[in-house]
Protein backbone atom coordinates (compact mmCIF):
# COMPACT_ATOMS: atom_id res chain seq x y z
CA UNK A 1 -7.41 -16.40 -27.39
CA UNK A 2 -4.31 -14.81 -25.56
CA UNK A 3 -3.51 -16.36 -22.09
CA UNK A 4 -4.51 -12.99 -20.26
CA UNK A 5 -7.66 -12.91 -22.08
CA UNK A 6 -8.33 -16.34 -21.55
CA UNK A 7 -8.96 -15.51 -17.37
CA UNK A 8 -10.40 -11.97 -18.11
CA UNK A 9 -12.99 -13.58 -19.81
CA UNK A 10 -13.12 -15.86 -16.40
CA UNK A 11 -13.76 -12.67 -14.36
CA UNK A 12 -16.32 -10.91 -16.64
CA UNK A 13 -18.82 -14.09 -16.16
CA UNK A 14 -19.00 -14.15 -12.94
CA UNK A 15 -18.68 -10.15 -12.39
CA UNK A 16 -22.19 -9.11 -12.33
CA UNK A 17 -22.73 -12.17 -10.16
CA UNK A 18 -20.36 -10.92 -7.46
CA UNK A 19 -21.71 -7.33 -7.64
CA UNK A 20 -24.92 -8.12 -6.38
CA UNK A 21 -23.58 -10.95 -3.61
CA UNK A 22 -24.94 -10.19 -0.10
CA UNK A 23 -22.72 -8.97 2.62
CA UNK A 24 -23.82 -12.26 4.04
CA UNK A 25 -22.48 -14.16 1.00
CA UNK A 26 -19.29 -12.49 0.61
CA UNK A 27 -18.60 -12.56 4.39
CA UNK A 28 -19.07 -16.29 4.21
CA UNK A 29 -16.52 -16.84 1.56
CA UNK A 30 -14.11 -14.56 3.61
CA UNK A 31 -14.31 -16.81 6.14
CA UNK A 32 -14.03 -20.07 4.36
CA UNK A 33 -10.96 -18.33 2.86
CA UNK A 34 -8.99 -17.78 6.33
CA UNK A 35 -9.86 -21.28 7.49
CA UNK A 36 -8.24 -22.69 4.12
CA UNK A 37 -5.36 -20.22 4.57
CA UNK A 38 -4.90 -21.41 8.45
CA UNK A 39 -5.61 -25.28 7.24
CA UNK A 40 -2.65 -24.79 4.49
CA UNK A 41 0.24 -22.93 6.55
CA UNK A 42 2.37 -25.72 6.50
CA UNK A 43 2.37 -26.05 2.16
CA UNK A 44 2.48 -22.05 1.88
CA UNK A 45 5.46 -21.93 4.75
CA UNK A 46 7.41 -24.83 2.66
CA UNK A 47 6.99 -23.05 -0.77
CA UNK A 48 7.39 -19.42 0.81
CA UNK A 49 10.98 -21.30 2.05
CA UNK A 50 11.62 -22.13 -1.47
CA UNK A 51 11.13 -18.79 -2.67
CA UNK A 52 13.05 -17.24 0.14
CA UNK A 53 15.81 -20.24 -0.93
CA UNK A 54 15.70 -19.38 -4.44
CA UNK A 55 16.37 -15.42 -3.66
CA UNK A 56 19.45 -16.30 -1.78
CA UNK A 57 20.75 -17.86 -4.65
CA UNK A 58 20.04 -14.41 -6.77
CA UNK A 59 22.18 -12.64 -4.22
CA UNK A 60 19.02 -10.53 -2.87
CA UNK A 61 19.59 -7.91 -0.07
CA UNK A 62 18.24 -9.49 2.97
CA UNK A 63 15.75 -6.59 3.60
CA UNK A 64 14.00 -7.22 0.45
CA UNK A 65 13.99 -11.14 1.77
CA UNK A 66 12.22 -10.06 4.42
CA UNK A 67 9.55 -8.31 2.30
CA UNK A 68 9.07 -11.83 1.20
CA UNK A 69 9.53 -14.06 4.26
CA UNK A 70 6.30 -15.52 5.78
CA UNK A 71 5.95 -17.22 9.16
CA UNK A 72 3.40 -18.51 11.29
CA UNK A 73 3.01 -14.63 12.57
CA UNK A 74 2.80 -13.55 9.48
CA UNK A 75 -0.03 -15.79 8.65
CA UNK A 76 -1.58 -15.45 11.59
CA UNK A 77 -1.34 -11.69 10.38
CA UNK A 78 -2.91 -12.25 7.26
CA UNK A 79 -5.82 -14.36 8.36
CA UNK A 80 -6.76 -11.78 10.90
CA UNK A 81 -6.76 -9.23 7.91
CA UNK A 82 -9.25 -11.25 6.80
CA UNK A 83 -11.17 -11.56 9.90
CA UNK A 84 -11.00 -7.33 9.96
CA UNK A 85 -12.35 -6.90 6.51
CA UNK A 86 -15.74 -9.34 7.59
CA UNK A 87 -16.25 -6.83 10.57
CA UNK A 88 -15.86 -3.60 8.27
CA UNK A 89 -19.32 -2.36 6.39
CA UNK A 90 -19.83 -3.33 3.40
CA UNK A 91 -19.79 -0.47 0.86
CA UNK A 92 -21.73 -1.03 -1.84
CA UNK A 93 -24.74 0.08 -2.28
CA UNK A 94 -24.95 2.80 -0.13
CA UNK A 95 -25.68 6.51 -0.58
CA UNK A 96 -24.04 9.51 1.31
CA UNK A 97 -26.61 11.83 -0.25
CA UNK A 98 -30.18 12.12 -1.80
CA UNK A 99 -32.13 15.12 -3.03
CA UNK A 100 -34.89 15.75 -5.04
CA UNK A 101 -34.80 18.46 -7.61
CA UNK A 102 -37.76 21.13 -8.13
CA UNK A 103 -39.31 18.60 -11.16
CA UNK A 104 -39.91 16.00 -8.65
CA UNK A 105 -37.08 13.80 -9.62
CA UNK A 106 -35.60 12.12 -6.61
CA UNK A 107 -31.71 11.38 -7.34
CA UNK A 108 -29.49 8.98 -5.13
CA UNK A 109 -26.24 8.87 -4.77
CA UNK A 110 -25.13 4.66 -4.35
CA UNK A 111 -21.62 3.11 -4.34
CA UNK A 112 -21.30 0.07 -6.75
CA UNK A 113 -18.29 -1.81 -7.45
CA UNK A 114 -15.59 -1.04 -9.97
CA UNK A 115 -15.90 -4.48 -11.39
CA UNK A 116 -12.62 -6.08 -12.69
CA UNK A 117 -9.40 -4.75 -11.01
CA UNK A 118 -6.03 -5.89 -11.64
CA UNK A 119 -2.70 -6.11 -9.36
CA UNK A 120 0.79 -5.68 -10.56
CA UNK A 121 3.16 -6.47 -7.77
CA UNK A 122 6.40 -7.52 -6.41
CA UNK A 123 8.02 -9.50 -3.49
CA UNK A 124 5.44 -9.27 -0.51
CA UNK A 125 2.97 -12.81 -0.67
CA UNK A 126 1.10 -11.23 1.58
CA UNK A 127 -0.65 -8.93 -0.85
CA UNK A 128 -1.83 -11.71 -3.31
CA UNK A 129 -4.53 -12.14 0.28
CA UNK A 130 -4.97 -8.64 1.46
CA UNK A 131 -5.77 -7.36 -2.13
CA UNK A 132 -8.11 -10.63 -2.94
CA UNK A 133 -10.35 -10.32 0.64
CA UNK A 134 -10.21 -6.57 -0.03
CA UNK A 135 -11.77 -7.25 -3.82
CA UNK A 136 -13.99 -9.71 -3.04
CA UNK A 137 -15.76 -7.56 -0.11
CA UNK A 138 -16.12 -4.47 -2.06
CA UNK A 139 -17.79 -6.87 -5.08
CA UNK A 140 -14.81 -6.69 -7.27
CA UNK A 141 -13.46 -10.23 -9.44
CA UNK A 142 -9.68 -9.56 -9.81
CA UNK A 143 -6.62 -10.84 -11.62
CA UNK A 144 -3.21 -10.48 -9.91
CA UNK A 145 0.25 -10.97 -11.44
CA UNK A 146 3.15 -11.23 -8.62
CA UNK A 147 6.51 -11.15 -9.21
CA UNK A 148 8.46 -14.37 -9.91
CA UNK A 149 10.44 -14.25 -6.72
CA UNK A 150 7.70 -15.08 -5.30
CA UNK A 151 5.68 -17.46 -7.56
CA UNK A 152 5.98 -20.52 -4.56
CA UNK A 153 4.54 -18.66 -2.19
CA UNK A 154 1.33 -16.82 -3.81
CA UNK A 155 0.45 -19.94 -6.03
CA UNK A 156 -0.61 -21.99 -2.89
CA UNK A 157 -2.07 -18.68 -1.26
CA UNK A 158 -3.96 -18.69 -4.47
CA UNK A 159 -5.21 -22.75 -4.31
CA UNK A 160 -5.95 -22.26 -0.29
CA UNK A 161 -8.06 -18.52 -1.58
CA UNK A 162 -9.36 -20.98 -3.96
CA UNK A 163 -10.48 -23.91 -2.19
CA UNK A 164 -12.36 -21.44 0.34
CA UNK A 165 -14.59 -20.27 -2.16
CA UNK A 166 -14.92 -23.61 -3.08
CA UNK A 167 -17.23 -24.00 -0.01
CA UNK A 168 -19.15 -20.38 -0.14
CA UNK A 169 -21.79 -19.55 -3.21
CA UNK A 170 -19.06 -16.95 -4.31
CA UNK A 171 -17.43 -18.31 -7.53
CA UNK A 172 -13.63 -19.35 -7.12
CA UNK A 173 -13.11 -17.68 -10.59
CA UNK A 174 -13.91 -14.24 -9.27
CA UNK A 175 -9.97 -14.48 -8.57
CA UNK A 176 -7.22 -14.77 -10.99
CA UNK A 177 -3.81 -15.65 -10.90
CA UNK A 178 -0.65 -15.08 -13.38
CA UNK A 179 1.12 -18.10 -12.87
CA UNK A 180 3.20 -17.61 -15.99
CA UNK A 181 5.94 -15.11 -14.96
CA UNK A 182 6.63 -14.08 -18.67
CA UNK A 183 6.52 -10.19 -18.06
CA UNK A 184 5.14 -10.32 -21.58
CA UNK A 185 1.32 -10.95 -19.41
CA UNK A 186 1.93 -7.84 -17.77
CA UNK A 187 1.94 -5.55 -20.98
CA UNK A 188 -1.30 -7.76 -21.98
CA UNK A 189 -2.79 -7.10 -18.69
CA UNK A 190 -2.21 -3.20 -19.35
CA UNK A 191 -3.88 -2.95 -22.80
CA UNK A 192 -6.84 -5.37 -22.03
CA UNK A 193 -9.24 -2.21 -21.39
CA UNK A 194 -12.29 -4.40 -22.67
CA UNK A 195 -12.17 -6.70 -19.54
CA UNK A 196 -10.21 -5.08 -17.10
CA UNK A 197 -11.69 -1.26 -15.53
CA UNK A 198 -8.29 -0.69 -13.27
CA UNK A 199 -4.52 -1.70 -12.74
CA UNK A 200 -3.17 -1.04 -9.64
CA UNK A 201 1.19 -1.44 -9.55
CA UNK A 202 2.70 -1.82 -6.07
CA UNK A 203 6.62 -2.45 -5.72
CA UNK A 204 9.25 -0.20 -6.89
CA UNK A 205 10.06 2.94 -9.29
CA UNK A 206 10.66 0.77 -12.28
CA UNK A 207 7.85 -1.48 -12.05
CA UNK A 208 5.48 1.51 -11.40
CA UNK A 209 6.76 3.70 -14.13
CA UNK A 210 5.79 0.81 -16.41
CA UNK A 211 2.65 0.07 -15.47
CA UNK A 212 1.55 4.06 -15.62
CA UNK A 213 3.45 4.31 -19.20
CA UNK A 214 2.06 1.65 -20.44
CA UNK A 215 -1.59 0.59 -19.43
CA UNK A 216 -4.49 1.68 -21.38
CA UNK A 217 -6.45 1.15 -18.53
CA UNK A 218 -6.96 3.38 -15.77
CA UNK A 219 -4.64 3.24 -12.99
CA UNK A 220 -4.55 3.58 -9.60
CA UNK A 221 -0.91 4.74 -8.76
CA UNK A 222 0.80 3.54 -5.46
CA UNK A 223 3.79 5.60 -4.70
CA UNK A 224 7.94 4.30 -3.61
CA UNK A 225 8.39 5.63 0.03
CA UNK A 226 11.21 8.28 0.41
CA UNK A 227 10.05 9.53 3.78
CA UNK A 228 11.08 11.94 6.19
CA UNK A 229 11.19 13.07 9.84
CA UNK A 230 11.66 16.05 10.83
CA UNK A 231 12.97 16.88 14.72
CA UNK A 232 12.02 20.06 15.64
CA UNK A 233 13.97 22.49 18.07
CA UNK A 234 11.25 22.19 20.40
CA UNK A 235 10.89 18.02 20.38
CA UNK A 236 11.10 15.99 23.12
CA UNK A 237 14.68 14.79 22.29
CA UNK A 238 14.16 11.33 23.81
CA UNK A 239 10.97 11.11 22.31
CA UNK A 240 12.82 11.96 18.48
CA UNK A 241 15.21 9.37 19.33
CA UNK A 242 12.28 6.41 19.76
CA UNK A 243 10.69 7.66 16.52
CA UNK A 244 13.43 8.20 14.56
CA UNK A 245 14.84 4.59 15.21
CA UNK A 246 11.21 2.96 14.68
CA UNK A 247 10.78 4.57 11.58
CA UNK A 248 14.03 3.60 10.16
CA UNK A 249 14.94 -0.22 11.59
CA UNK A 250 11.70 -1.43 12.62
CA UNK A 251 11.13 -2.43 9.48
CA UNK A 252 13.55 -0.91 6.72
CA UNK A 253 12.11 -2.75 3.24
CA UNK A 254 8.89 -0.79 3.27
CA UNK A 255 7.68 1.81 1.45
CA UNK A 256 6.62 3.69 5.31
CA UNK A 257 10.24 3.60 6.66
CA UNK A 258 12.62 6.28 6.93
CA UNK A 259 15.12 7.57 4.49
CA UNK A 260 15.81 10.94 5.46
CA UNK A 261 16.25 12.66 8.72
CA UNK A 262 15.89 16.55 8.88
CA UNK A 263 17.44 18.38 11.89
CA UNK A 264 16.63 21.45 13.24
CA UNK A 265 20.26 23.62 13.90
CA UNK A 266 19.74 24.33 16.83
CA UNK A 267 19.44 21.20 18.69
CA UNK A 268 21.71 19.12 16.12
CA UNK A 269 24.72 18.79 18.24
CA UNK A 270 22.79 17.66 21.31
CA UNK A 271 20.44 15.74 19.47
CA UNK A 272 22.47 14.19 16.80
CA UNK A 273 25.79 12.32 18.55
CA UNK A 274 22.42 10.44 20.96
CA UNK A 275 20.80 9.52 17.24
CA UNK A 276 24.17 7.68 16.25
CA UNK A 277 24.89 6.29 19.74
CA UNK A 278 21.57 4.42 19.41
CA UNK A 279 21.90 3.42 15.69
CA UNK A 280 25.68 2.99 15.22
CA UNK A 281 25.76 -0.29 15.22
CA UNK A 282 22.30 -0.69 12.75
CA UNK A 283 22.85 2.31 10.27
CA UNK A 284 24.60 3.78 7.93
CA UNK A 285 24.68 7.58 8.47
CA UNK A 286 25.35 9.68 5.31
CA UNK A 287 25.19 13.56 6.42
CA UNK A 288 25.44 16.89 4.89
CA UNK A 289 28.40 19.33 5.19
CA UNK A 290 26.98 20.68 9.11
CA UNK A 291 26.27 17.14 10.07
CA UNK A 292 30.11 16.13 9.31
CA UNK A 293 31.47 17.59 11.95
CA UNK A 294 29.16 16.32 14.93
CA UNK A 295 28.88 12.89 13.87
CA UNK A 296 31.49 10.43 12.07
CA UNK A 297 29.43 10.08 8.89
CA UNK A 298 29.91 9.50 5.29
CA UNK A 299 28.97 12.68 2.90
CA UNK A 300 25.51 12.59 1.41
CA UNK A 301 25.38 13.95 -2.43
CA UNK A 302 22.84 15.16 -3.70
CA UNK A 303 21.17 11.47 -5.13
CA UNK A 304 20.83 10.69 -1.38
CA UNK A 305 18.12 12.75 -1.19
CA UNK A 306 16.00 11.62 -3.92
CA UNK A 307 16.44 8.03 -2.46
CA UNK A 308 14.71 4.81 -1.49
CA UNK A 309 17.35 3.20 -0.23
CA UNK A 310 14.94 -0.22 1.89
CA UNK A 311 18.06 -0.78 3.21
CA UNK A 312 19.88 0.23 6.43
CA UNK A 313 20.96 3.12 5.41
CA UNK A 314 19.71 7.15 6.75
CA UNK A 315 20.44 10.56 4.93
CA UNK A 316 20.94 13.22 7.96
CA UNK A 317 20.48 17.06 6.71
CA UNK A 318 20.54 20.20 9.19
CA UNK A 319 18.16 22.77 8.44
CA UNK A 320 17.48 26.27 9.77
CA UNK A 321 13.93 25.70 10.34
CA UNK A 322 10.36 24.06 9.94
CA UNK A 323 10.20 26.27 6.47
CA UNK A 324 13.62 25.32 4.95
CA UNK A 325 12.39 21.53 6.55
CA UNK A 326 9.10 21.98 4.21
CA UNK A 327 11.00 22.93 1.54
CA UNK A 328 13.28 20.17 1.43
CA UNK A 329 10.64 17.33 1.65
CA UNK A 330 8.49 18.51 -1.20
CA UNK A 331 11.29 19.08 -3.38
CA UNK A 332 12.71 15.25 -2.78
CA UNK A 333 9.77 13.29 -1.14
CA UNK A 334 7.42 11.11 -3.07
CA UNK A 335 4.34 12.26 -1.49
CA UNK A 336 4.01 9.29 0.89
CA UNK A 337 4.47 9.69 4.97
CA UNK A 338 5.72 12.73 6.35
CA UNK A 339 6.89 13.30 9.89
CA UNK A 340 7.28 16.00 12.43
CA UNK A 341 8.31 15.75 15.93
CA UNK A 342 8.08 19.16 17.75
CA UNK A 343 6.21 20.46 20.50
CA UNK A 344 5.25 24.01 18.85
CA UNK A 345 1.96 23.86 17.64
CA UNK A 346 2.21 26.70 15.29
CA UNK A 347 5.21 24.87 13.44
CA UNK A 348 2.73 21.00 13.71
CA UNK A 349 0.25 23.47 11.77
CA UNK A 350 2.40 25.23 9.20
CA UNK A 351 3.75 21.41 8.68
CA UNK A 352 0.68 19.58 8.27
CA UNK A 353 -0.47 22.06 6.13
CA UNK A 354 2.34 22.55 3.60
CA UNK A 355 3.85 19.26 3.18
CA UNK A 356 2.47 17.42 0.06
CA UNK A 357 1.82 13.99 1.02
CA UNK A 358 -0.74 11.17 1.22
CA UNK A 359 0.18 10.91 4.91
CA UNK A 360 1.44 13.52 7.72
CA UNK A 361 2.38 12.68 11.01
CA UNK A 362 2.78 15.21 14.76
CA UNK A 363 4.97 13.19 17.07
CA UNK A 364 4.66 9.64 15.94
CA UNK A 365 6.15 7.39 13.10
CA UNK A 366 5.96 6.91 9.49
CA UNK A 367 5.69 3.41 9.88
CA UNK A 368 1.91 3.61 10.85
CA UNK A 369 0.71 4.15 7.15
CA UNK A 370 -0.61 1.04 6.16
CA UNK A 371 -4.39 -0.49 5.91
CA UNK A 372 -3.95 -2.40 8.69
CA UNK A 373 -2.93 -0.13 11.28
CA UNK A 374 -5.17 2.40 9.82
CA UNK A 375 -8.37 -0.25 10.46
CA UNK A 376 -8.75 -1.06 6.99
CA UNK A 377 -8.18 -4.61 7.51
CA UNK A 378 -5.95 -4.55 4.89
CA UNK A 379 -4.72 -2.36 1.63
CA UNK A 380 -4.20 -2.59 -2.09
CA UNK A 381 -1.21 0.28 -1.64
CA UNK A 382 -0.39 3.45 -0.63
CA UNK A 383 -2.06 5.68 -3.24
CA UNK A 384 0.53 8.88 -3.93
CA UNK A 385 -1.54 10.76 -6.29
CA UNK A 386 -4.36 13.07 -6.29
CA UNK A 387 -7.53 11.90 -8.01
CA UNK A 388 -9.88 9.10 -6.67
CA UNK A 389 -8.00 7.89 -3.95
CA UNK A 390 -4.70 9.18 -1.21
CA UNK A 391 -3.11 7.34 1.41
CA UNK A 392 -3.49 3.54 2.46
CA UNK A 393 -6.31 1.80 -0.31
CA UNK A 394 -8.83 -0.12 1.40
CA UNK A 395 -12.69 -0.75 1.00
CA UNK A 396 -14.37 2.59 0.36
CA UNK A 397 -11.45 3.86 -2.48
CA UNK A 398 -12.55 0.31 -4.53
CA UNK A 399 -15.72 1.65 -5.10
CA UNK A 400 -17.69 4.23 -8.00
CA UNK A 401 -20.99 5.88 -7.71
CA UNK A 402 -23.81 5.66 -9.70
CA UNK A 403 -26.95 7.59 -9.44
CA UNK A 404 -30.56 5.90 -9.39
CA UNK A 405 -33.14 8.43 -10.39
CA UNK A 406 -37.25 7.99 -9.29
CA UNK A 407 -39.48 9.76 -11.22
CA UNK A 408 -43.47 10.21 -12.06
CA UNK A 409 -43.32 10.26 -15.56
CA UNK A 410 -41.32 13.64 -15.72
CA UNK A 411 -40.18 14.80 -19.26
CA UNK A 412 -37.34 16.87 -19.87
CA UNK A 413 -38.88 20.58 -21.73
């Protein structure tokens, strides 16, 4: 038996158990959970440090650092992500519709739980928590494999998850962790379709590529961030100025930040040389051929606009309008947070409407898509495709359906 297999087998004992937990149960365990997260901080702050130590030493960029930094705020932060999933309904077993046909048959419609999920991610300790309490609430057992960077940190998040369970009726094995960082576990994790019913990758291009290439499970894509804000001729300058430099700096190694700014021609030399008073000293500016001659910037090629750059670092291109603005974003975006700033409602329509993306934004930042701010408690990703889920991954998009069926002793003719 194969290492993987070995704790798959773990989860599918105790899976049917933890489908059919009580809200009251699994609430419990949540709670035992953040008081053995709170009762730790001071082991997961000294091996976070050690990670954070360790990733000097590799000569990684500080922004991705902070991606992996924790401090007492950021624990705080994570135990009240706890404390929001325990308030949030519990969604299994319910039904949003029921019907009976002309036979007789009544047919419901009930949410169940996936059952085994897996999570391939990097950096961030912070999601080894949000993506267990999110699991565990909507009744699913899951194995998670961080990256190595951060093995300190999310192995005594994973003993203080642990030893909370320990003290609920919820078994600590309905959690899994890859402490082996042999990225050979990851391509086991991807073809173990007999134990595991979806993969979910979160972190960069590279790692998400492989997981989607790869898996022969199902898989529940979460999408790089090359996000956009459009100002608008008609915005509130002062107003652009606030949300471009929030979207950008307040945060510039997440997948919700600002790569590329879009300006409307007609306002670019007013609104532009205010943009790069204000960020001069934070960001690198890399314009297009109009931008050049407002602002002392570097030339942007055409790469620039493809790009994720989680650094601080801003792409600047003029356009003619909200159309040519449209354009631009769903040729290079990745489908994640889109932003317009404008006080034209016709254009806020045409923009909402055309841009492809999990998440669009009128007059506010990109750096709002995320589970927490969106009440979710918490979030397994930001979902960029289509089917079964879009947009920040929380509780109701980790369930299925299945229907229950009542009849009388009907007989199909």
């Amino acid at each position: 038996m194969s290492y993987i297999m070995d704790k798959c087998k773990l989860l599918k004992n105790v899976e049917m158990e933890l489908s059919q937990a009580s809200t009251k149960e699994k609430n419990f365990a949540l709670e035992k959970v953040a008081e053995a997260i709170d009762n730790n901080r001071e082991e997961i702050l000294r091996n976070n440090q050690l990670d954070i130590e360790n990733a000097r030493k590799m000569k990684i960029s500080e922004a991705l650092i902070d991606r992996l930094k924790l401090d007492n705020s950021r624990i705080d932060g994570i135990i009240e992500g706890i404390n929001t999933v325990i308030k949030l309904p519990d969604p299994i077993w319910k039904s949003d519709r029921v019907w009976t046909v002309e036979n007789g048959l009544s047919i419901y419609k009930m949410t169940v739980p996936l059952g085994v999920m897996g999570i391939v991610y990097e950096s961030r300790p912070n999601v080894t928590v949000d993506a267990f309490a999110l699991a565990l609430k909507s009744g699913n057992c899951i194995i998670l494999r961080g990256s190595s960077s951060a093995n300190n940190s999310n192995l005594s998040l994973v003993k203080a998850i642990k030893e909370g369970l320990g003290k609920s009726n919820i078994s600590p094995d309905v959690i899994q962790f890859v402490e082996d960082t042999d990225r050979k576990h990851v391509l086991e994790m991807l073809r173990a379709k007999d134990y595991i019913d979806l993969i979910i990758p979160r972190g960069g291009k590279e790692l998400i590529d492989f997981v989607i290439e790869n898996s022969l499970v199902p898989t529940l894509q979460t999408g790089v961030g090359n996000c956009h804000v459009f100002v608008d001729n008609s915005a509130d300058l002062s107003m652009a100025i606030s949300i471009v430099e929030n979207a950008k700096t307040q945060r510039v190694g997440v997948c919700n930040a600002c790569e590329t700014l879009l300006v409307h021609e007609e306002i670019a030399s007013d609104f532009l040389p205010k943009l790069y008073e204000r960020l001069k000293d934070k960001v690198e500016f890399r314009g297009c051929e109009k931008t050049l001659p407002i602002i002392p910037v570097n030339k942007a090629t055409e790469s620039d606009w493809y790009e994720e750059y989680l650094d601080y670092i801003l792409a600047v291109k003029i356009v003619a309008n909200v159309d040519e603005a449209i354009s631009h974003i769903n040729k290079y975006g990745s489908k994640h947070s889109e932003a317009i700033v404008t006080e034209n409602y016709t254009n806020a329509n045409k923009f909402t409407r055309s841009i492809d993306a999990s998440t669009v934004y009128v007059n506010a930042s990109t750096r709002f898509t995320d589970g927490g701010e969106f009440g979710f408690g918490a979030e397994m990703g930001i979902s960029t495709q289509k089917i079964h889920a879009r947009g920040p991954v929380g509780l109701e998009q980790l369930v299925t359906n299945k229907y229950i069926v009542l009849g009388e002793g009907q007989i199909r003719k």
